[in-house]
Each structure stands twice: as structure tokens, then as C-alpha cells.
Protein backbone atom coordinates (compact mmCIF):
# COMPACT_ATOMS: atom_id res chain seq x y z
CA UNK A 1 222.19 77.92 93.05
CA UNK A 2 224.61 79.04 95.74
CA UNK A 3 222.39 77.48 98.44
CA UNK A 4 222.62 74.34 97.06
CA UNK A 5 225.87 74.02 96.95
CA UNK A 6 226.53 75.36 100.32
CA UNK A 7 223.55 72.50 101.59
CA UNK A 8 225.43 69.75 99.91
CA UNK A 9 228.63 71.30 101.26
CA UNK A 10 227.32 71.11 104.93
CA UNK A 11 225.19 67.38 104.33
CA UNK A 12 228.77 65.59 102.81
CA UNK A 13 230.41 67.79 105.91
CA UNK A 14 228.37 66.78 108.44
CA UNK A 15 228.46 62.85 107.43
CA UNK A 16 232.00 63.54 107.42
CA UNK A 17 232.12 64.25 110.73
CA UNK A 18 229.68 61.76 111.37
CA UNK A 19 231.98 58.58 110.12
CA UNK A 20 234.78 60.37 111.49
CA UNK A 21 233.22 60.50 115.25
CA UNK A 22 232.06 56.45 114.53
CA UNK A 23 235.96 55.51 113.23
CA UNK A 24 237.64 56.67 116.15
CA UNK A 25 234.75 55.85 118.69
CA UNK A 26 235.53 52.02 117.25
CA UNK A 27 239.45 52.65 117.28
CA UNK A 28 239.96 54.61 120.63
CA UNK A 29 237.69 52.78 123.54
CA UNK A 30 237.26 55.80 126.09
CA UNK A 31 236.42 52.74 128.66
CA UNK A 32 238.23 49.44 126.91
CA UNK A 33 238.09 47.55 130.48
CA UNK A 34 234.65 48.10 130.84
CA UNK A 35 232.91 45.73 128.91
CA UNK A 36 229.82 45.69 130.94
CA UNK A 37 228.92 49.46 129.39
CA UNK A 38 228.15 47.81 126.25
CA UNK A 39 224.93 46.86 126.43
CA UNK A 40 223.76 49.82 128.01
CA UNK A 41 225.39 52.12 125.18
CA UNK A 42 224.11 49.48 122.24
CA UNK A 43 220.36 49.90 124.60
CA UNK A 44 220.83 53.95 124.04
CA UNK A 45 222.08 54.18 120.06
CA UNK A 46 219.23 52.10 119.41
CA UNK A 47 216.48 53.86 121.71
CA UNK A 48 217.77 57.02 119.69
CA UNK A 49 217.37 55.52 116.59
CA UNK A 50 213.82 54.05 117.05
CA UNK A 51 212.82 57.35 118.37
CA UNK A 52 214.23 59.66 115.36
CA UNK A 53 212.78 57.30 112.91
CA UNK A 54 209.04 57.69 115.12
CA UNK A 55 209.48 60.92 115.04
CA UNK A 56 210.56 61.82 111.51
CA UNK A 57 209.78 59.11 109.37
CA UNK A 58 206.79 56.95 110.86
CA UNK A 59 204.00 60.07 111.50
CA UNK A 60 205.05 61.14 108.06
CA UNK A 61 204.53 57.95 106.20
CA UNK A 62 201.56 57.09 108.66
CA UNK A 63 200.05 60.18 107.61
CA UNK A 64 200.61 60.00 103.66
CA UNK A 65 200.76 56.28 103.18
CA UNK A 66 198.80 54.51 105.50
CA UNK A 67 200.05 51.10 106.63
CA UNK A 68 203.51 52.19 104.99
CA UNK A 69 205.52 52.95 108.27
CA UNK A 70 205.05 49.55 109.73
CA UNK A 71 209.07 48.76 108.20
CA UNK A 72 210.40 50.73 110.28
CA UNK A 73 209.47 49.01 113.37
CA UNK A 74 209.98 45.75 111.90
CA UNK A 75 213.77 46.93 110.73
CA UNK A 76 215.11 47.85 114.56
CA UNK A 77 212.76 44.77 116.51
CA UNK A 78 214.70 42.38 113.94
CA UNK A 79 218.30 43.72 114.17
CA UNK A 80 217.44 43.52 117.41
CA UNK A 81 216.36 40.11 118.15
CA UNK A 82 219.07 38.98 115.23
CA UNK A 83 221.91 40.76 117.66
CA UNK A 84 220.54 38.93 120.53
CA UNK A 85 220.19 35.74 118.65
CA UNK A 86 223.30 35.44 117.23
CA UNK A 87 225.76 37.15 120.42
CA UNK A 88 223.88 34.65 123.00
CA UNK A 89 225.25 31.41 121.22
């Protein structure tokens, strides 16, 4: 019982820290002149979310469910073309 505890202790911890990091990355600009970086740091949060979600959650649901892990292509390729879409206008 104690471990389970101490995991939901560290999981609400660690998104703590998590919204924590995103609040003040939003608030406190380490380069707020540079508005060319954008792109290029919006190009990397994505590539590392399209490759977690490969790795952890599309050979798992490709493996037990088939033609289940299709989503979670579609999810990213649509916020993406949405982003670009929407900004370009």
C-alpha cells in the first residue's frame, strides 16, 4: 500500500513540475526578441511528441489492437496542419 502512495506522490509531483516548467517557460521568454526560434522549438516539442507516442503508445496498440494506433498519427498531422492553417491567414 505504501508504494502506491509514494507512486501517486511522485506522478502528481512530477506533473507538478511539469506545469510548473510550462507556466514560467510561457511567462519568462529566455529569448523574447527572437521570434524567429519559434518555429524551430514548436518543430522540436512536436518531433518529441510524435516520437514518444511511436514509441510507447503506437507498437503497443499496433500489437494488441490492430488498426487501433492509426489516431495517433492522425491527432499530431491535424494539430499540425490546423496550426499552420489558421497562423498563415
Amino acid at each position: 500500500m505504501t508504494t502506491l502512495w509514494l507512486l501517486s506522490a511522485l506522478a502528481i509531483t512530477y506533473l507538478g513540475v511539469l506545469f510548473a516548467v510550462a507556466f514560467f517557460g510561457e511567462r519568462y521568454s529566455i529569448y523574447p526578441g527572437r521570434t524567429r526560434l519559434r518555429p524551430i522549438i514548436y518543430s522540436l516539442a512536436l518531433g518529441v511528441y510524435c516520437t514518444t507516442w511511436t514509441f510507447f503508445g503506437a507498437v503497443g496498440t499496433a500489437a494488441t489492437q490492430g488498426w487501433a494506433y492509426l489516431p495517433i498519427y492522425f491527432g499530431p498531422a491535424l494539430v499540425f496542419i490546423a496550426d499552420e492553417a489558421f497562423s498563415s491567414g
